[in-house]
N, C-alpha and C. Protein backbone atom coordinates (compact mmCIF):
# COMPACT_ATOMS: atom_id res chain seq x y z
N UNK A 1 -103.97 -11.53 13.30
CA UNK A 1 -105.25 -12.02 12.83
C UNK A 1 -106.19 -12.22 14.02
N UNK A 2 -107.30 -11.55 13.82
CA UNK A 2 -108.32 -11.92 14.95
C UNK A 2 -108.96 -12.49 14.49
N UNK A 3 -109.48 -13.91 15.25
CA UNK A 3 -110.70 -14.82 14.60
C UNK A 3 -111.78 -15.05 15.62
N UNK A 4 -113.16 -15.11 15.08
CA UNK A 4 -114.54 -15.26 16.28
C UNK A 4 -115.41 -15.91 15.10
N UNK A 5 -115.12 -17.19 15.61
CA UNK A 5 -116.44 -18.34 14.74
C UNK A 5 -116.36 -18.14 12.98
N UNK A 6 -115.01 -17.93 12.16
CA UNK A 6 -115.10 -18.04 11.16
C UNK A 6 -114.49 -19.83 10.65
N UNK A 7 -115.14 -20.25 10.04
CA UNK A 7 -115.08 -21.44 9.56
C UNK A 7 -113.24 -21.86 9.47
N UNK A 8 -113.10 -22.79 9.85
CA UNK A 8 -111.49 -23.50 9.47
C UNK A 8 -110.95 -23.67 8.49
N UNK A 9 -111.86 -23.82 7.38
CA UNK A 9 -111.24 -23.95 5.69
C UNK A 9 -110.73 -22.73 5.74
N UNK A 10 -111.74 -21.43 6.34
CA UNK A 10 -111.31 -20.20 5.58
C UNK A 10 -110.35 -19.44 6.34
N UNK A 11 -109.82 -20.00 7.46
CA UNK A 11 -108.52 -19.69 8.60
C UNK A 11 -107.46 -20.55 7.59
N UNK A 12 -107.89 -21.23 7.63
CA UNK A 12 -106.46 -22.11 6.89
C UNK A 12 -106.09 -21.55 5.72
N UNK A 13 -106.85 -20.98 4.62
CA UNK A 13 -106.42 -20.41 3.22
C UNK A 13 -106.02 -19.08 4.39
N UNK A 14 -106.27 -18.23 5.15
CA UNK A 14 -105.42 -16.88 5.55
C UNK A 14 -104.31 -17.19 5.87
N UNK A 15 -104.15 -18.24 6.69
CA UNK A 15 -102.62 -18.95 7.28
C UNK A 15 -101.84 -19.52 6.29
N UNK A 16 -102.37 -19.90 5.64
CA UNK A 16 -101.66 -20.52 4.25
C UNK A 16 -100.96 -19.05 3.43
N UNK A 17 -102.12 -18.41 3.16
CA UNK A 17 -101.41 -17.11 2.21
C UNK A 17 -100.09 -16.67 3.11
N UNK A 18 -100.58 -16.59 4.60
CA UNK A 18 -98.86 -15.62 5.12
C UNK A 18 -98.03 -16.83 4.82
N UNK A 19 -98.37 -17.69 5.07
CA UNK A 19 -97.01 -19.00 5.19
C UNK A 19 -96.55 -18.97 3.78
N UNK A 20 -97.11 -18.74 2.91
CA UNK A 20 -96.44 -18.40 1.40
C UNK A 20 -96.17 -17.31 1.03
N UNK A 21 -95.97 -16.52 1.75
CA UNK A 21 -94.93 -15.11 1.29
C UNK A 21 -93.63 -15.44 0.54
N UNK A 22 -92.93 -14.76 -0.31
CA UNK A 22 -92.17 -14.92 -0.75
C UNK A 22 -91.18 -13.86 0.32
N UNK A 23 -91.36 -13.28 1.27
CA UNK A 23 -91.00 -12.34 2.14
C UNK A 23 -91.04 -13.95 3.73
N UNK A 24 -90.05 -14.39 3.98
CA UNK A 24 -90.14 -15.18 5.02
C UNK A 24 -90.38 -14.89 6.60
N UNK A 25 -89.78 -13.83 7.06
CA UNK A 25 -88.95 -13.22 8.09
C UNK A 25 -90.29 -12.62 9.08
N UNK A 26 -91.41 -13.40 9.14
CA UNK A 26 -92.68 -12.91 10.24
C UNK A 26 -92.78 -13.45 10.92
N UNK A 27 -93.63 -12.95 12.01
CA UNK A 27 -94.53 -13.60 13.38
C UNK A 27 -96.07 -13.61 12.71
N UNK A 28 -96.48 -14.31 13.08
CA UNK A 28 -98.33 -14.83 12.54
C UNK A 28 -99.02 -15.24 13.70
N UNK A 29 -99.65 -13.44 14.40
CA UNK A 29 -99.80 -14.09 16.05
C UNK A 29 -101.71 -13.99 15.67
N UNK A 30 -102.27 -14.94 16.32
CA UNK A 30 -103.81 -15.09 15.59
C UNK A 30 -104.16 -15.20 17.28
N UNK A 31 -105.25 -14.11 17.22
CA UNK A 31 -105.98 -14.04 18.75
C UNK A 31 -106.86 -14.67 18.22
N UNK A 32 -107.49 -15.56 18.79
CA UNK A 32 -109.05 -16.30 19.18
C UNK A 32 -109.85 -15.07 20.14
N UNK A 33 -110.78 -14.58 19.84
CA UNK A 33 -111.89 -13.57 20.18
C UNK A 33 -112.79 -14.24 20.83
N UNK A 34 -112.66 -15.55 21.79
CA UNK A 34 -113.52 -16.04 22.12
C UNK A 34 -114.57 -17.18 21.18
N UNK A 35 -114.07 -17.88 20.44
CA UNK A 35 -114.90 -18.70 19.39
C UNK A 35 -115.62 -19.59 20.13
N UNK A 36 -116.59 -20.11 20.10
CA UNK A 36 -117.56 -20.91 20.61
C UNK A 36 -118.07 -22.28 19.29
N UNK A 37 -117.45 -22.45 18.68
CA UNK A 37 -117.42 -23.43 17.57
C UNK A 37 -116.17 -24.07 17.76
N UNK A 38 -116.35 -25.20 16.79
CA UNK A 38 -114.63 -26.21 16.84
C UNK A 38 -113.76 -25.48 16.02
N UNK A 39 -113.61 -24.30 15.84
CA UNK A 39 -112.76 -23.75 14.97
C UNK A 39 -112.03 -23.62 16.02
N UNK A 40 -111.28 -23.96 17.56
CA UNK A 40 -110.55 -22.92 17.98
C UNK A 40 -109.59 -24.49 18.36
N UNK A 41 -110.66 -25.74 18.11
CA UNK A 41 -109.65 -26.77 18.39
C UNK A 41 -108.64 -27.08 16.76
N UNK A 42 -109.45 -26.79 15.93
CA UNK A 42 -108.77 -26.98 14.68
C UNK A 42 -107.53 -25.76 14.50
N UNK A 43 -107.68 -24.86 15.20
CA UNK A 43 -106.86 -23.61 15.05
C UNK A 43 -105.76 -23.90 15.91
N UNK A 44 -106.35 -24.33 16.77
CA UNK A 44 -104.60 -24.51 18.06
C UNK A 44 -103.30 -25.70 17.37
N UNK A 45 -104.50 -26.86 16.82
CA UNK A 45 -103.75 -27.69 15.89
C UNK A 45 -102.34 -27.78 15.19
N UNK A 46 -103.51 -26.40 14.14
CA UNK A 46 -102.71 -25.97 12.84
C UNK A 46 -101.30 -24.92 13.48
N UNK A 47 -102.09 -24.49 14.46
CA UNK A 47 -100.97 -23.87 15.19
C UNK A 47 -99.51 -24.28 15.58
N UNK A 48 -100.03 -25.12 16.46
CA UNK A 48 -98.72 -25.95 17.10
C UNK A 48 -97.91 -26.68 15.78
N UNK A 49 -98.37 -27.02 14.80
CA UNK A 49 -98.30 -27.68 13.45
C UNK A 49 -96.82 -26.63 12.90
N UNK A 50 -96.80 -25.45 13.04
CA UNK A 50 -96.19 -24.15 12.51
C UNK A 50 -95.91 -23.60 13.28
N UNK A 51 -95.57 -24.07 14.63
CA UNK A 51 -95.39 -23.41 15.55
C UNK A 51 -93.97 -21.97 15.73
N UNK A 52 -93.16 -22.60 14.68
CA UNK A 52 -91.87 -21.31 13.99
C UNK A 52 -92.41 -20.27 13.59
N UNK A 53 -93.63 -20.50 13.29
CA UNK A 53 -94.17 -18.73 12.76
C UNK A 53 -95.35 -18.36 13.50
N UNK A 54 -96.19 -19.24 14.08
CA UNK A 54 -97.11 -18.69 14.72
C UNK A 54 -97.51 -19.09 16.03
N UNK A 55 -98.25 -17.88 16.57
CA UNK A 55 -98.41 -17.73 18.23
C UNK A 55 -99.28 -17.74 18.01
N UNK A 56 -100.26 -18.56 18.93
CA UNK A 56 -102.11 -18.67 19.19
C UNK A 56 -102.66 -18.16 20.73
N UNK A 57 -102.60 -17.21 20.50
CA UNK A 57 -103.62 -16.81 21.87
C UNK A 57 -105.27 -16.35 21.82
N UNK A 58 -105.88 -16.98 23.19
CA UNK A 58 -107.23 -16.89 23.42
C UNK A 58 -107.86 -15.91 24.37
N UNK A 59 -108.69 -15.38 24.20
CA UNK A 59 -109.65 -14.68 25.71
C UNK A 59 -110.58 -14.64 25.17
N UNK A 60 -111.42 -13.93 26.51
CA UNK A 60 -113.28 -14.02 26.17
C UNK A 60 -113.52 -13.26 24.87
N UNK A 61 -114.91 -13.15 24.70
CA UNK A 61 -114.82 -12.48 23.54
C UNK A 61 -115.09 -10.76 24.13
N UNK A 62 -114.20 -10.02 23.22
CA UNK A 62 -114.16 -8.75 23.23
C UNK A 62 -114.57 -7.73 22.16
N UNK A 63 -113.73 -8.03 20.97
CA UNK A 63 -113.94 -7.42 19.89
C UNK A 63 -112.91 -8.03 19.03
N UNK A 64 -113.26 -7.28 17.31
CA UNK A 64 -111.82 -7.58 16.69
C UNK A 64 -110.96 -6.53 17.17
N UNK A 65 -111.41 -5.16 17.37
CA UNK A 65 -110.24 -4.22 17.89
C UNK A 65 -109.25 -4.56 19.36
N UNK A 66 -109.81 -4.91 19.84
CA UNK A 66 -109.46 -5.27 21.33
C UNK A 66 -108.68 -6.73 20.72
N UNK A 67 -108.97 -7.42 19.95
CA UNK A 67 -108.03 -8.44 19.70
C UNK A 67 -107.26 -8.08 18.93
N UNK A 68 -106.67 -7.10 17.77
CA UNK A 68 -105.78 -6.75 17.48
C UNK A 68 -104.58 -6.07 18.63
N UNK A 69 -105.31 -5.03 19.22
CA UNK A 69 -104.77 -4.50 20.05
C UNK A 69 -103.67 -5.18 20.76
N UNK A 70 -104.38 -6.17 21.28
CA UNK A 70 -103.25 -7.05 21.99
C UNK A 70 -102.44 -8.03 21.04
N UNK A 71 -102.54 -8.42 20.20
CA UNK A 71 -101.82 -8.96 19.16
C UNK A 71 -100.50 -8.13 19.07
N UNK A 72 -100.74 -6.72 19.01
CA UNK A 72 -99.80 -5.79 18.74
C UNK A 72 -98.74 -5.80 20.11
N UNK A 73 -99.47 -5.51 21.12
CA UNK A 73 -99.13 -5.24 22.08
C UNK A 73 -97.63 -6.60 22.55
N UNK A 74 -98.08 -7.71 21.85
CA UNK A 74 -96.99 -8.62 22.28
C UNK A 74 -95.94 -9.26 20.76
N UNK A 75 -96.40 -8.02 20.10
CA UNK A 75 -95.38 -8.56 18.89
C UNK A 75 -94.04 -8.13 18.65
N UNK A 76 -92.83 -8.56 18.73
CA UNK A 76 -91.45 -8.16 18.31
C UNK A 76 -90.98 -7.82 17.38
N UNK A 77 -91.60 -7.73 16.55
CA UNK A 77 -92.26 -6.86 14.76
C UNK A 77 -91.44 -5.82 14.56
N UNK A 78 -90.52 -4.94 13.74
CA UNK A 78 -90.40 -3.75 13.39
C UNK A 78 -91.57 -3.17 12.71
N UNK A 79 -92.90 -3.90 11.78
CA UNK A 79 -93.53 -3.50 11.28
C UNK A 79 -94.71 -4.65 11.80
N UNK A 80 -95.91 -3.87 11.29
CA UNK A 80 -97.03 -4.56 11.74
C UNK A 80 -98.18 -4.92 11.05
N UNK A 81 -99.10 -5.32 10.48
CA UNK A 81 -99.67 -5.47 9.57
C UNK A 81 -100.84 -6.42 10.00
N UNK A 82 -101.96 -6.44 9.27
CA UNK A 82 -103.25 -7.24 9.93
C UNK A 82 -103.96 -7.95 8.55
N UNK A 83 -104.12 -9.08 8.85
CA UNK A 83 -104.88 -9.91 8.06
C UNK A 83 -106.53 -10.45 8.39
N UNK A 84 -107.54 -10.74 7.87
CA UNK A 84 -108.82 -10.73 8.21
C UNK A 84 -108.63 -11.93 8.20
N UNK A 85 -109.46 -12.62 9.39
CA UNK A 85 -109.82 -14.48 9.40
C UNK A 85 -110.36 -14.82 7.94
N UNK A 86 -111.08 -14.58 6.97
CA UNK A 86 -111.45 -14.74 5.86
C UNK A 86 -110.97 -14.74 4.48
N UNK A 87 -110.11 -13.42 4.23
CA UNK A 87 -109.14 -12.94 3.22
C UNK A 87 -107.92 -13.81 3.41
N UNK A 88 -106.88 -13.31 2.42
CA UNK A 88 -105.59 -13.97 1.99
C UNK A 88 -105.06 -12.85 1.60
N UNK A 89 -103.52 -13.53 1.61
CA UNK A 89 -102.89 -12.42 1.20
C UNK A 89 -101.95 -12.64 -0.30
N UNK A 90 -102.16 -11.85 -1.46
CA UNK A 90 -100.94 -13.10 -2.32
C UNK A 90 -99.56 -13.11 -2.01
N UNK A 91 -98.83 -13.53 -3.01
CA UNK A 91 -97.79 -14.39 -2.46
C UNK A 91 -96.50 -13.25 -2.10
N UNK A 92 -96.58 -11.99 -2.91
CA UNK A 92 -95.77 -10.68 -2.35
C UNK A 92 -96.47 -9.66 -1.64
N UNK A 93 -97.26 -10.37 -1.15
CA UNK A 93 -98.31 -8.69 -0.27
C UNK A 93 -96.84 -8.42 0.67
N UNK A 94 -96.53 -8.99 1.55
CA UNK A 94 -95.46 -8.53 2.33
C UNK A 94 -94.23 -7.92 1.98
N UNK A 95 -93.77 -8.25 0.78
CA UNK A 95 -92.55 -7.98 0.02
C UNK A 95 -93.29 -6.62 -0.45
N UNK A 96 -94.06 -6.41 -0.92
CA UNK A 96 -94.63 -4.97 -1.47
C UNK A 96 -94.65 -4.04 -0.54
N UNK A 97 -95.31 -4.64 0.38
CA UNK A 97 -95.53 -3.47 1.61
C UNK A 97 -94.50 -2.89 2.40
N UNK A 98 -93.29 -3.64 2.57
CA UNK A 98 -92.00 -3.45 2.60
C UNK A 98 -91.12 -2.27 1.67
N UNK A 99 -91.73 -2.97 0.57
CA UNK A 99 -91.19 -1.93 -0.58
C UNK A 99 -91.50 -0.46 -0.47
N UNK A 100 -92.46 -0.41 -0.52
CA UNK A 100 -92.95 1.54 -0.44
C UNK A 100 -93.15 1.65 1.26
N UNK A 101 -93.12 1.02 2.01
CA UNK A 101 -93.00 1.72 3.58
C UNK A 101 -91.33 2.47 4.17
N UNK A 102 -90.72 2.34 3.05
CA UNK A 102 -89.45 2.81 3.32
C UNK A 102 -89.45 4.66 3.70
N UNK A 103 -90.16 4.93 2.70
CA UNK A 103 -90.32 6.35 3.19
C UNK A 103 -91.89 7.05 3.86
N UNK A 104 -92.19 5.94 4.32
CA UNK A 104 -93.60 6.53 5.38
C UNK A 104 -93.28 5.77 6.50
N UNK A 105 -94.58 5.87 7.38
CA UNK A 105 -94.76 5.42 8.21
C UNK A 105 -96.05 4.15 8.53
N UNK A 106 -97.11 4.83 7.58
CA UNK A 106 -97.88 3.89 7.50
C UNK A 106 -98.47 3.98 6.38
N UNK A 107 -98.88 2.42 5.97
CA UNK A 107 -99.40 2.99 4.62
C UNK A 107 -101.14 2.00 4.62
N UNK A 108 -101.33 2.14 3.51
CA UNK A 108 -102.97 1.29 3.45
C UNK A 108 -102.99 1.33 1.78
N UNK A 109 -103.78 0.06 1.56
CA UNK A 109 -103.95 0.20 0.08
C UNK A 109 -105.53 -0.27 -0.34
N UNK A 110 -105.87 -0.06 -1.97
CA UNK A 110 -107.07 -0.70 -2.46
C UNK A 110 -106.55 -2.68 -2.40
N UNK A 111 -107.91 -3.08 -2.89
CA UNK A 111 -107.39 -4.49 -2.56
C UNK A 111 -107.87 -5.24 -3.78
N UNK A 112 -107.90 -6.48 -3.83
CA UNK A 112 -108.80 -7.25 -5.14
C UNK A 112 -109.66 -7.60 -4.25
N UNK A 113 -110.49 -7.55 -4.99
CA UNK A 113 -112.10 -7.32 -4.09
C UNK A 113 -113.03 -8.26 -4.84
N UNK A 114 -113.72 -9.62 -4.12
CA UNK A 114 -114.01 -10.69 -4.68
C UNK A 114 -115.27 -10.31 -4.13
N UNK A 115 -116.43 -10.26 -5.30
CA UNK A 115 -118.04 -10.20 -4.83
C UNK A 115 -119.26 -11.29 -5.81
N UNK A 116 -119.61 -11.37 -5.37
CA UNK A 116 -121.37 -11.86 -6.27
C UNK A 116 -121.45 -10.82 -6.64
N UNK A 117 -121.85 -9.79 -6.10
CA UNK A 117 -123.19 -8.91 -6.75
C UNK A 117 -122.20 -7.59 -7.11
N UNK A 118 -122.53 -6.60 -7.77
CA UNK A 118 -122.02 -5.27 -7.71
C UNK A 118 -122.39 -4.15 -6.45
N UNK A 119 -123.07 -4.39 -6.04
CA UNK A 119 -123.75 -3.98 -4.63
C UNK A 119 -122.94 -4.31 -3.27
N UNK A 120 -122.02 -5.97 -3.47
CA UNK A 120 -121.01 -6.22 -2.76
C UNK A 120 -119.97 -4.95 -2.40
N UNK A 121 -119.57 -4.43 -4.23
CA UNK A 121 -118.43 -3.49 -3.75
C UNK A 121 -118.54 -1.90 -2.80
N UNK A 122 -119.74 -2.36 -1.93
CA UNK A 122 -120.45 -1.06 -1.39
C UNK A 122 -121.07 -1.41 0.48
N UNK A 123 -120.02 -0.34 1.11
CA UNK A 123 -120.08 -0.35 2.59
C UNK A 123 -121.01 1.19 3.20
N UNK A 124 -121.43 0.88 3.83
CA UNK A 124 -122.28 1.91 4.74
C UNK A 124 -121.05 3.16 4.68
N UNK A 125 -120.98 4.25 4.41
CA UNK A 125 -120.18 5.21 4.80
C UNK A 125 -121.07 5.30 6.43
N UNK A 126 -119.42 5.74 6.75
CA UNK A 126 -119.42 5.90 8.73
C UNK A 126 -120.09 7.25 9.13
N UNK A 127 -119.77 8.13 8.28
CA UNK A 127 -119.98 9.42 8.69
C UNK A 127 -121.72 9.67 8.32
N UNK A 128 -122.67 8.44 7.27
CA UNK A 128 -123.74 8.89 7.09
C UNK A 128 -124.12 7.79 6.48
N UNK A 129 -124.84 6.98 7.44
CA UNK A 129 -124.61 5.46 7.37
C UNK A 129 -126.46 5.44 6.48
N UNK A 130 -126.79 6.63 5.33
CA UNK A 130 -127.90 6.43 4.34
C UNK A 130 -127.34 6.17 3.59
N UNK A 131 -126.42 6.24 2.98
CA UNK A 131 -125.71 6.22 1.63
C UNK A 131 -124.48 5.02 1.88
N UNK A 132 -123.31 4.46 1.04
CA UNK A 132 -122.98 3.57 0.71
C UNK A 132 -121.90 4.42 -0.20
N UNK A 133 -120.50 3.80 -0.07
CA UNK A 133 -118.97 4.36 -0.53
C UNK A 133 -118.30 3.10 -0.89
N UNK A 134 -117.84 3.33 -2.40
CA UNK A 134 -117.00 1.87 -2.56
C UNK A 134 -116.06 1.17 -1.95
N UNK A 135 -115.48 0.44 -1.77
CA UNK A 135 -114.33 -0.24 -0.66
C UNK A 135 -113.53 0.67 -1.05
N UNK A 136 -112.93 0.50 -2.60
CA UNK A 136 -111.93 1.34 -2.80
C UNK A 136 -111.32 2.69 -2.22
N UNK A 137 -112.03 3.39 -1.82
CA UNK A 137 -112.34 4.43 -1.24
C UNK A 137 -112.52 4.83 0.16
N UNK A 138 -112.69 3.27 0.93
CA UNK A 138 -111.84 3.26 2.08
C UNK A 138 -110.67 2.92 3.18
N UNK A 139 -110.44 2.74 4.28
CA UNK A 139 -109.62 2.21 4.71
C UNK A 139 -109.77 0.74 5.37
N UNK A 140 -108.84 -0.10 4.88
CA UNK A 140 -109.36 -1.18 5.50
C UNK A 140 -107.77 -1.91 6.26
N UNK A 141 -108.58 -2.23 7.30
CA UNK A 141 -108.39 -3.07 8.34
C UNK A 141 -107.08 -3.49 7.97
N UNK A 142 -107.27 -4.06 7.05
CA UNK A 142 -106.49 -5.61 6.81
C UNK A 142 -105.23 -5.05 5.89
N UNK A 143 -105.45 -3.65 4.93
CA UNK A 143 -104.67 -3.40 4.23
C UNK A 143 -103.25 -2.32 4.91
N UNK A 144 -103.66 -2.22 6.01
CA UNK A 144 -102.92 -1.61 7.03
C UNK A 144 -101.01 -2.21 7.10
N UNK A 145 -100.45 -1.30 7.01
CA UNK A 145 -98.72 -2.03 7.20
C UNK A 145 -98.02 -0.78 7.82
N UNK A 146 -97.43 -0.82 8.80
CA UNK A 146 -96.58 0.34 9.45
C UNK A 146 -95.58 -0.18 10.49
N UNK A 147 -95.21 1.26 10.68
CA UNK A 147 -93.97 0.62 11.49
C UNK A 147 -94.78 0.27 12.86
N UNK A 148 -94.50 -0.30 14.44
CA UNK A 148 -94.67 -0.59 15.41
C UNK A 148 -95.35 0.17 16.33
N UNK A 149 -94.52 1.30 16.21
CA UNK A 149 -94.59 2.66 17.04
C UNK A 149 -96.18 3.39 16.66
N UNK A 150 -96.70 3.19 15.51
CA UNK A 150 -97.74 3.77 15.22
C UNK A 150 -98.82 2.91 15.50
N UNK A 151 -98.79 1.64 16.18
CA UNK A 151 -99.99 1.24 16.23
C UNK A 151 -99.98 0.87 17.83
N UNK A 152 -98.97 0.56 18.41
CA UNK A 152 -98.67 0.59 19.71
C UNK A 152 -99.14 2.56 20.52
N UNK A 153 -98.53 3.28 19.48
CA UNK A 153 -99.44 4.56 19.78
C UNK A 153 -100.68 4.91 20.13
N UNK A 154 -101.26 4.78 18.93
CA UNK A 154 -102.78 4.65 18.52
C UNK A 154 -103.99 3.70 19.17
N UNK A 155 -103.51 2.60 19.17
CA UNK A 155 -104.34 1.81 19.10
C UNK A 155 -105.85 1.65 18.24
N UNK A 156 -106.50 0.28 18.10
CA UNK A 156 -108.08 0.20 17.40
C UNK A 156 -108.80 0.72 18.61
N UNK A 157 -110.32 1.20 18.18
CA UNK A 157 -111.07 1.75 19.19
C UNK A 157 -112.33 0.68 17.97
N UNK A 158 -113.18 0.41 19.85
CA UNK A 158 -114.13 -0.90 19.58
C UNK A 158 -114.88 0.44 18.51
N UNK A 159 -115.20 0.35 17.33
CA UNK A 159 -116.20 1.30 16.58
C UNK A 159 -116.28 0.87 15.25
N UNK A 160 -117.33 1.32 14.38
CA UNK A 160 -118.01 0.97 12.99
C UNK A 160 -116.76 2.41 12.24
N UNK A 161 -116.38 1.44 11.38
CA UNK A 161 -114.87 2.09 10.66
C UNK A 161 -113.71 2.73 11.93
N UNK A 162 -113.52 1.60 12.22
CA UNK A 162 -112.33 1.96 13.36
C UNK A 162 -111.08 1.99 12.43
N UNK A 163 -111.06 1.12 11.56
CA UNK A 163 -109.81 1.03 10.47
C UNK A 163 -109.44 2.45 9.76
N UNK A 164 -110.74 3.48 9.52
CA UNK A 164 -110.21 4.79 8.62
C UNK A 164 -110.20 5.51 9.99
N UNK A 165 -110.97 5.32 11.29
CA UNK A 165 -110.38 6.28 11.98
C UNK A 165 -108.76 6.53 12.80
N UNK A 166 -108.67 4.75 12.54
CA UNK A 166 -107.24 4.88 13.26
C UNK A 166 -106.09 5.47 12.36
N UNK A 167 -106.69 5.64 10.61
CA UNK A 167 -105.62 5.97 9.59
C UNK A 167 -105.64 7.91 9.98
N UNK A 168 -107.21 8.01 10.37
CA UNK A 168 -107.04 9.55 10.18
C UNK A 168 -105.99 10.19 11.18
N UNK A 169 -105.87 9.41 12.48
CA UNK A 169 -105.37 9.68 13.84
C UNK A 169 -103.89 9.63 13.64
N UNK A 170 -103.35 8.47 12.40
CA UNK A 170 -102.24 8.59 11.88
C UNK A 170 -101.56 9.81 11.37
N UNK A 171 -102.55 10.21 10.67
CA UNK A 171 -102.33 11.57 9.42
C UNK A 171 -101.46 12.58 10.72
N UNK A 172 -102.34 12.39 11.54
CA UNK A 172 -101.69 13.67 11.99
C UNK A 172 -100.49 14.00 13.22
N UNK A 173 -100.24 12.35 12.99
CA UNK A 173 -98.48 12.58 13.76
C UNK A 173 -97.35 12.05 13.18
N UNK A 174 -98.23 11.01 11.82
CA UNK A 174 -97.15 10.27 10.82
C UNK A 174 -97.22 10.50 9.44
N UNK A 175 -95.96 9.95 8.94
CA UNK A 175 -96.28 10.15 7.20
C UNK A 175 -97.18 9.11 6.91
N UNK A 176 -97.98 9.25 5.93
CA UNK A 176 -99.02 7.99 5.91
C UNK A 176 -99.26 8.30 4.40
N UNK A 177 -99.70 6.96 3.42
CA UNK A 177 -100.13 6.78 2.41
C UNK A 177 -101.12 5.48 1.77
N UNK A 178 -102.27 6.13 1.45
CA UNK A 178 -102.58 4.49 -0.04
C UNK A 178 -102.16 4.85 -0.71
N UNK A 179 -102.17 3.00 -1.02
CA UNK A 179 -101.42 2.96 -2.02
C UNK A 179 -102.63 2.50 -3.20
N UNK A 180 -102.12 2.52 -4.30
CA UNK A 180 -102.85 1.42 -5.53
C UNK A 180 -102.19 -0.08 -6.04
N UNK A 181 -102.27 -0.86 -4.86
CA UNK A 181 -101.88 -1.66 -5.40
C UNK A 181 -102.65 -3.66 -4.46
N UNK A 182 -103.02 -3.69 -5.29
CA UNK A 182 -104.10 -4.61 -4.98
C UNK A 182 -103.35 -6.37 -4.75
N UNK A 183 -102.50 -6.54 -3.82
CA UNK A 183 -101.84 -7.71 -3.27
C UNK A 183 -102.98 -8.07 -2.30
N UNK A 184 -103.47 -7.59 -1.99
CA UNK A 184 -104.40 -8.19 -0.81
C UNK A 184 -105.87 -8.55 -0.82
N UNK A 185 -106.22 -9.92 -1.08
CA UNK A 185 -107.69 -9.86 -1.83
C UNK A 185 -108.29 -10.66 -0.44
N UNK A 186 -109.63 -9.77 -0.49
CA UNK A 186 -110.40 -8.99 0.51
C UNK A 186 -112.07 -9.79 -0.29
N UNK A 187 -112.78 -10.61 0.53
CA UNK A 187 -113.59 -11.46 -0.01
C UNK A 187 -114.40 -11.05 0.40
N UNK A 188 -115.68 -9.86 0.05
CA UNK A 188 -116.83 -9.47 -0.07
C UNK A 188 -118.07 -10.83 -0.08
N UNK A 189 -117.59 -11.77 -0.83
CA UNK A 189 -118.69 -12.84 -1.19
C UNK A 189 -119.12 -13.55 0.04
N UNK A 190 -118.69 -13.17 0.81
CA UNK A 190 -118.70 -14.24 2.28
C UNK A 190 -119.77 -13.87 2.94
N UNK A 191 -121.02 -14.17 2.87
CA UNK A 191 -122.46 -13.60 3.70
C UNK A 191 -122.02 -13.49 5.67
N UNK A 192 -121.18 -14.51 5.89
CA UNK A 192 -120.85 -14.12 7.59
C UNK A 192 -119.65 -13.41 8.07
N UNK A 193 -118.96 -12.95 6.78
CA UNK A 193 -118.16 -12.01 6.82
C UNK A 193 -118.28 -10.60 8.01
N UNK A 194 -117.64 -10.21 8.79
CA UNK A 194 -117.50 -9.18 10.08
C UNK A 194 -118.14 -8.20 9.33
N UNK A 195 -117.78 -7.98 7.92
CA UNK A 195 -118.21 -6.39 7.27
C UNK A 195 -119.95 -6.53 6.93
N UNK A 196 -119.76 -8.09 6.24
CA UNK A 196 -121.19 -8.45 5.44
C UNK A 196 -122.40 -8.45 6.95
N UNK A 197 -121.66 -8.75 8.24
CA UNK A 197 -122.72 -8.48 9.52
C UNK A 197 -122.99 -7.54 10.13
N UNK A 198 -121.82 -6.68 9.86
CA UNK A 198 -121.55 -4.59 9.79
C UNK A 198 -122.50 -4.13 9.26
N UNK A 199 -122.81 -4.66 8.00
CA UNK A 199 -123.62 -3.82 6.44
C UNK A 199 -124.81 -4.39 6.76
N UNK A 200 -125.20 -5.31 7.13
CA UNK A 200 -126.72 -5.99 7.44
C UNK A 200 -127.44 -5.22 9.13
N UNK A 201 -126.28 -4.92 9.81
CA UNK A 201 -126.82 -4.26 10.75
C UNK A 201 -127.10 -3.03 11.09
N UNK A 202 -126.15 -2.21 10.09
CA UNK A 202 -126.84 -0.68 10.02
C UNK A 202 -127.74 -0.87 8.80
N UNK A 203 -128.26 -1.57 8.01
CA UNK A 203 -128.91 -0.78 7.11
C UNK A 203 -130.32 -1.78 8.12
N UNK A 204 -130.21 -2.40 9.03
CA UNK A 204 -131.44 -3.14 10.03
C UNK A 204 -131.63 -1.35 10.76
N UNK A 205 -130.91 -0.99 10.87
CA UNK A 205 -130.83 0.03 11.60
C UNK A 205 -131.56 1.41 11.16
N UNK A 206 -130.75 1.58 9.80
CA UNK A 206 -131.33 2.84 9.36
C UNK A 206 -131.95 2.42 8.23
């Protein structure tokens, strides 16, 4: 989990969802991206609080890619998987993802997708940032689960849809799949949301 100035209620419902897996057997390593709010004293807290499942590390601010990156880089994980400071996960996202990664390598899925508006369910496409592509339809970040080797490979690159480019980069040395199956709800409604400041800044743009 990478976090940069998202509110503490809404760190605590993400930390809460992994801590209620019905799947026990994780690491829950949460980089701080540099936060400049009291979220990072409330975070070390909750941390040390749970300290059996989770690792809290800090640096300047970089990115969310650059803070995954290293998340990865120090995890003892057979598999790897990423959660958004904002979203949750329900209570078998892990047990699922487990389930069908047996015969791939990496997989990604659609998500439950919580919005206000119908306009919510709609992101800048990367490749032609006039037009607008449903979530469904892309790759996200957070819905990501694979084995070790593929993300320690790869790595995130700091960029606008780094999540479908790191899936495409997959395609072509691993088995890879979405899935349809919506364990992972992904909160559109959030106006300071990373995506909702993504979508406000290219369309400032173009």
């Amino acid at each position: 989990m990478s976090v940069y100035n998202t509110p503490f209620e809404l760190i605590k419902r993400a930390i809460d969802s992994v801590l209620n897996q019905d799947f026990p057997d994780f690491q829950l390593i949460i980089v701080d991206d540099g936060s400049n709010n009291n979220t990072q004293n409330d975070l070390l807290q909750y941390a040390i609080k749970h300290e059996d499942k989770i690792t809290y590390l800090r640096h300047k601010n970089r990115s969310q890619s650059a803070s995954i990156n290293r998340g990865i880089l120090i995890s003892n994980s057979e598999y790897i998987t990423v959660i958004d400071a904002d979203d949750e996960y329900k209570p078998n996202h892990l047990s699922n993802c487990l389930a069908e990664i047996k015969s791939h390598d990496l997989i990604a899925s659609t998500t439950e997708t919580i919005v206000n508006l119908e306009a919510d369910y709609y992101v800048p496409d990367r490749f032609d940032k006039n037009r607008v592509v449903h979530v469904d339809d892309c790759i996200l970040f957070a819905t990501l689960f694979g084995k070790k080797e593929v993300f320690t490979m790869l790595n995130f690159h700091d960029m606008y849809g780094a999540d479908a480019h790191f899936y495409e980069r997959a395609e072509q040395e691993f088995s890879v799949k979405k899935l349809n199956a919506r364990t992972y709800v992904y909160y559109r409604n959030n106006k300071d949301s990373l995506t909702s400041k993504i979508k406000l800044k290219v369309q400032d743009v173009y």
